[in-house]
PDB file of N, CA and C in Angstrom:
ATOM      1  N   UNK A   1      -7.795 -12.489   0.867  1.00  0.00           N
ATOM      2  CA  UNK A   1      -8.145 -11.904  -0.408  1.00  0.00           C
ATOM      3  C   UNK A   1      -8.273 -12.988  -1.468  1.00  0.00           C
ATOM      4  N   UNK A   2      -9.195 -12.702  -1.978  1.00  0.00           N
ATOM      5  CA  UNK A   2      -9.586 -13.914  -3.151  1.00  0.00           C
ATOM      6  C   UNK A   2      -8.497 -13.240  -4.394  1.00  0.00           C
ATOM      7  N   UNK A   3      -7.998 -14.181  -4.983  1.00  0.00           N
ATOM      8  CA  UNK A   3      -7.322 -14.035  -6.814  1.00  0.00           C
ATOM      9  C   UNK A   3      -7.962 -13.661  -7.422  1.00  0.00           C
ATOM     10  N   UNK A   4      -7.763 -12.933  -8.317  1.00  0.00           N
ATOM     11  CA  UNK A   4      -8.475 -12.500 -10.009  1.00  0.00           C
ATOM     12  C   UNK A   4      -7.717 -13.600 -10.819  1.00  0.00           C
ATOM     13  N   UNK A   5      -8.759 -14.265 -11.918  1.00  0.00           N
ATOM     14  CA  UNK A   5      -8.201 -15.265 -13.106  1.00  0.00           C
ATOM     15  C   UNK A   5      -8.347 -14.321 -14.337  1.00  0.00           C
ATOM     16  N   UNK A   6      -8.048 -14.246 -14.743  1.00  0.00           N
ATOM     17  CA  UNK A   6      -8.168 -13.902 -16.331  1.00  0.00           C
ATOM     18  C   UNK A   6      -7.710 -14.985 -17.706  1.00  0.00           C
ATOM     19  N   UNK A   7      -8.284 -14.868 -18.274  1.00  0.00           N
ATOM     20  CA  UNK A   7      -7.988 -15.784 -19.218  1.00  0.00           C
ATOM     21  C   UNK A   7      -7.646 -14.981 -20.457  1.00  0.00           C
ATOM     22  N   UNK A   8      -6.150 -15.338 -21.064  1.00  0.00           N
ATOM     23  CA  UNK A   8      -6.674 -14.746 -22.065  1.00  0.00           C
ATOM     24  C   UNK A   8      -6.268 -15.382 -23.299  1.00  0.00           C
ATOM     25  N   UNK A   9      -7.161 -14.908 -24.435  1.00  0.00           N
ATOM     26  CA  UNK A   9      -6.617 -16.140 -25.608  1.00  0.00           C
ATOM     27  C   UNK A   9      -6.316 -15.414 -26.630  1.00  0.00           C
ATOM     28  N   UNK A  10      -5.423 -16.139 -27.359  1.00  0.00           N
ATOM     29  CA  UNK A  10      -4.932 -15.463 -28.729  1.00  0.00           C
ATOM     30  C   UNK A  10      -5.008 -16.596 -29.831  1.00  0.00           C
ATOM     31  N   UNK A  11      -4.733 -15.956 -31.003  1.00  0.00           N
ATOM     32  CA  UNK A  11      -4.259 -17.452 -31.985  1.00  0.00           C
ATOM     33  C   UNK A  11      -2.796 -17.286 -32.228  1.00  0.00           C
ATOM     34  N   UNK A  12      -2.108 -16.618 -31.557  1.00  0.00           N
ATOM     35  CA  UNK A  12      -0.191 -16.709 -31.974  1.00  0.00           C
ATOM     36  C   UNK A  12       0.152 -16.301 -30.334  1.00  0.00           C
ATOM     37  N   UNK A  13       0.952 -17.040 -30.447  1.00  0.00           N
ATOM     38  CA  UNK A  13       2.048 -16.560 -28.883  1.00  0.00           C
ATOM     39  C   UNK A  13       2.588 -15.610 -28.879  1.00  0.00           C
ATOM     40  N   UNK A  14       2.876 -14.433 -29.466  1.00  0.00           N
ATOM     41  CA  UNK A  14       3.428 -13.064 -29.465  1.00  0.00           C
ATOM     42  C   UNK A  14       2.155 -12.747 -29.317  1.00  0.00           C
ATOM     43  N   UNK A  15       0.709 -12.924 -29.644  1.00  0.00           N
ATOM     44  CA  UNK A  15      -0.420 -11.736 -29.481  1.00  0.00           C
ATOM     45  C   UNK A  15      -0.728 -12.167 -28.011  1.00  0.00           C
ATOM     46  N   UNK A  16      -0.394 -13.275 -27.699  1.00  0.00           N
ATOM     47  CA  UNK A  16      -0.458 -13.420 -25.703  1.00  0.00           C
ATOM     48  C   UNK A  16       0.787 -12.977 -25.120  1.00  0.00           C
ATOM     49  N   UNK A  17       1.244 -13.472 -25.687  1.00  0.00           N
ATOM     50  CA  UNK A  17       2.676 -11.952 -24.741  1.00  0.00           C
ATOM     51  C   UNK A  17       2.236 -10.600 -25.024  1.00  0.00           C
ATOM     52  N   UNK A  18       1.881  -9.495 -25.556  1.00  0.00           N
ATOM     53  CA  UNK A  18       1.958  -8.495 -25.749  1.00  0.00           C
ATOM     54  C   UNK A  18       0.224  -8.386 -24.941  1.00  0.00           C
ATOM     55  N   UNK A  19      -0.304  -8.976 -24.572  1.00  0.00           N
ATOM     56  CA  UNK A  19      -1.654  -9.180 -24.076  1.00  0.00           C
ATOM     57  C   UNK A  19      -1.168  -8.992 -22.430  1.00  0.00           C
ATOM     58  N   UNK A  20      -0.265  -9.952 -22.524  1.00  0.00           N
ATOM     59  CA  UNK A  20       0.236  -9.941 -21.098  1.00  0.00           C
ATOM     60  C   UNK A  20       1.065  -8.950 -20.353  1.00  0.00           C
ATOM     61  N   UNK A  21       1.808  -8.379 -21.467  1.00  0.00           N
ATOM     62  CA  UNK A  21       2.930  -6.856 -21.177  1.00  0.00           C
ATOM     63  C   UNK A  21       1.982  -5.864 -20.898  1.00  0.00           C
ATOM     64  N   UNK A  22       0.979  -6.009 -21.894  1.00  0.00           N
ATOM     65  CA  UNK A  22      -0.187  -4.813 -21.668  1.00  0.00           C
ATOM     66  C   UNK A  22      -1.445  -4.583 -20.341  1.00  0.00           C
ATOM     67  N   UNK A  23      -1.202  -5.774 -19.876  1.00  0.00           N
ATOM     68  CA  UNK A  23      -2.195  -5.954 -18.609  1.00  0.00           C
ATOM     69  C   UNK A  23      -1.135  -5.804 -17.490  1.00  0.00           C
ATOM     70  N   UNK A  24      -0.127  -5.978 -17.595  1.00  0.00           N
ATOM     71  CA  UNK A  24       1.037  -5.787 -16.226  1.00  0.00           C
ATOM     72  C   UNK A  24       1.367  -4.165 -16.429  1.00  0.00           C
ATOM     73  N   UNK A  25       1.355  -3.705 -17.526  1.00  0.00           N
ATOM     74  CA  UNK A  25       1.376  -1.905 -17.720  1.00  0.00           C
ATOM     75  C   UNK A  25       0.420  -1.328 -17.104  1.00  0.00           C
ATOM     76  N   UNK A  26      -0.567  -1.724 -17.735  1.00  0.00           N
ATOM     77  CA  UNK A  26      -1.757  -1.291 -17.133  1.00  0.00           C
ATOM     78  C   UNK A  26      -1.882  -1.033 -15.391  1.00  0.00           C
ATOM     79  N   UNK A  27      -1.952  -2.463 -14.851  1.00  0.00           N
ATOM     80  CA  UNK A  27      -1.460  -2.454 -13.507  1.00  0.00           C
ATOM     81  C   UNK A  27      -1.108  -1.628 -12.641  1.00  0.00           C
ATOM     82  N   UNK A  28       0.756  -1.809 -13.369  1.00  0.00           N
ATOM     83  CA  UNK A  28       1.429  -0.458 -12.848  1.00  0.00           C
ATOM     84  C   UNK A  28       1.173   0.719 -12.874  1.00  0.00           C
ATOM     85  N   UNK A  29       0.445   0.674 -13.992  1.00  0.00           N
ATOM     86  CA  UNK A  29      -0.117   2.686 -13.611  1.00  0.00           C
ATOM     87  C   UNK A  29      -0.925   2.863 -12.737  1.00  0.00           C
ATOM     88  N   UNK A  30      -1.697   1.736 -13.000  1.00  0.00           N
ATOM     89  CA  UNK A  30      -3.396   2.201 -11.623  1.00  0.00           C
ATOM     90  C   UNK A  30      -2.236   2.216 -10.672  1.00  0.00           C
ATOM     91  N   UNK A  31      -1.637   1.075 -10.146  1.00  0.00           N
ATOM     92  CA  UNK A  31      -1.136   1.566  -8.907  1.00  0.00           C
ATOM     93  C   UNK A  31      -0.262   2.675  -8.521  1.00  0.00           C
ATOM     94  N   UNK A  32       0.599   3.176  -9.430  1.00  0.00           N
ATOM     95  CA  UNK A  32       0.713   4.201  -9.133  1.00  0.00           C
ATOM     96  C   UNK A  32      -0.346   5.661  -8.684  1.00  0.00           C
ATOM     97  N   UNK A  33      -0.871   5.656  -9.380  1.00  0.00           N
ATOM     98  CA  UNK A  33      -2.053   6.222  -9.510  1.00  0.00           C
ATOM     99  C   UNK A  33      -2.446   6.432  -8.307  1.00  0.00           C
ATOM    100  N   UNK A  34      -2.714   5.307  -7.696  1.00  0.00           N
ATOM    101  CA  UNK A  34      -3.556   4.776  -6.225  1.00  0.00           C
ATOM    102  C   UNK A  34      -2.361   5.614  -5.218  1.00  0.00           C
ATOM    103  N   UNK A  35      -0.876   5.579  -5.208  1.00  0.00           N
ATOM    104  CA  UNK A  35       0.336   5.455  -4.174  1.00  0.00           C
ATOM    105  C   UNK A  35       0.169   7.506  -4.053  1.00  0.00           C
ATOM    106  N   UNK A  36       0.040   7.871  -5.336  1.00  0.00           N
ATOM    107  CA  UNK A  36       0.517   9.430  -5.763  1.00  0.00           C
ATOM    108  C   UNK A  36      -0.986   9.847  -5.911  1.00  0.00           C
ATOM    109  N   UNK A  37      -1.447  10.775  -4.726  1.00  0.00           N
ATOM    110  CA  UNK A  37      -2.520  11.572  -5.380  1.00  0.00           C
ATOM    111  C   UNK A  37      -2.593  12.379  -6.376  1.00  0.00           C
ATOM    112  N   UNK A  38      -1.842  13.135  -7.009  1.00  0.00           N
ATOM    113  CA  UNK A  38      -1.148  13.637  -7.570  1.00  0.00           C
ATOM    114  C   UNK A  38      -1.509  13.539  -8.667  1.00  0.00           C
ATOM    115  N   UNK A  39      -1.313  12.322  -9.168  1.00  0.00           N
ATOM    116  CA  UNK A  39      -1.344  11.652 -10.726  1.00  0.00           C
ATOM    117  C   UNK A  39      -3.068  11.447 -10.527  1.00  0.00           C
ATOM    118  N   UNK A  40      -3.757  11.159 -10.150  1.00  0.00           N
ATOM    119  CA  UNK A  40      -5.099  10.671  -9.855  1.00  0.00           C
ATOM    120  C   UNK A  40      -5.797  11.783 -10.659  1.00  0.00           C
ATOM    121  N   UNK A  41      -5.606  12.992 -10.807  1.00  0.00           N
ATOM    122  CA  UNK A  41      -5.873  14.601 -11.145  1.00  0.00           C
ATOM    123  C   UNK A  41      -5.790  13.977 -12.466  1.00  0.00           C
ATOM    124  N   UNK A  42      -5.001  13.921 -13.080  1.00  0.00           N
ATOM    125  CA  UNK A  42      -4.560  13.706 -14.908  1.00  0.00           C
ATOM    126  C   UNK A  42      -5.543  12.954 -15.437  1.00  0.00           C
ATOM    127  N   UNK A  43      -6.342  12.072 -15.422  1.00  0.00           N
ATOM    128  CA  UNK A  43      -7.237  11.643 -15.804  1.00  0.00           C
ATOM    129  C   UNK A  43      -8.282  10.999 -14.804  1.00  0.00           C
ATOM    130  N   UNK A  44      -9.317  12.493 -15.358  1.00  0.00           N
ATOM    131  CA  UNK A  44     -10.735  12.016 -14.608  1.00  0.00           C
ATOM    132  C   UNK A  44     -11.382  11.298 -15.266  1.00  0.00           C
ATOM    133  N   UNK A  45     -11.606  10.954 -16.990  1.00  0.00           N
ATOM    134  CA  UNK A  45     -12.810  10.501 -17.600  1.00  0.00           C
ATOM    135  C   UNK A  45     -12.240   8.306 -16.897  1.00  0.00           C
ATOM    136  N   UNK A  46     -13.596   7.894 -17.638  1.00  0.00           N
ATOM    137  CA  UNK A  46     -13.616   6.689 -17.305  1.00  0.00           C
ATOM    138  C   UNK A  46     -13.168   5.905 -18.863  1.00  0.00           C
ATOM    139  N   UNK A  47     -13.694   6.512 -19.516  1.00  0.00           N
ATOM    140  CA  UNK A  47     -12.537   6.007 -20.871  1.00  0.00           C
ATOM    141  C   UNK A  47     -11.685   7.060 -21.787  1.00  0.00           C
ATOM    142  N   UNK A  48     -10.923   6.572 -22.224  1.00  0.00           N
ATOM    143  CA  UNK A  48      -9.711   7.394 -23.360  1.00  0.00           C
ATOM    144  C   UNK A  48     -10.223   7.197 -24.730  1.00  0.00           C
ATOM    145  N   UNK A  49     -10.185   8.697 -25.270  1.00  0.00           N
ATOM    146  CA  UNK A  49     -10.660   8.556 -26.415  1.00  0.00           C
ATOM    147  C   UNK A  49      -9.057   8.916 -27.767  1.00  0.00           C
TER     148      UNK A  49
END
């Protein structure tokens, strides 16, 4: 399996930490998501309004 890079930039080190908390959240939900069919039901659209 190839890596994903992401880069990400800020101009303060708290707006890349909270960049970074927010992409490891993120994460964890898809995968949950993926583990529990269940949850997959709760949101069909492709973006949140």
């Amino acid at each position: 399996d190839r890596k994903l890079y992401l880069q990400i930039v800020s101009l303060t080190e708290r707006g890349l930490q909270l960049a970074k908390e927010e992409i490891a959240r993120l994460i964890k939900e898809e995968m949950m998501k993926m583990q529990n069919p269940a949850l997959q039901l709760v949101n069909h659209g492709r973006y949140k309004v």
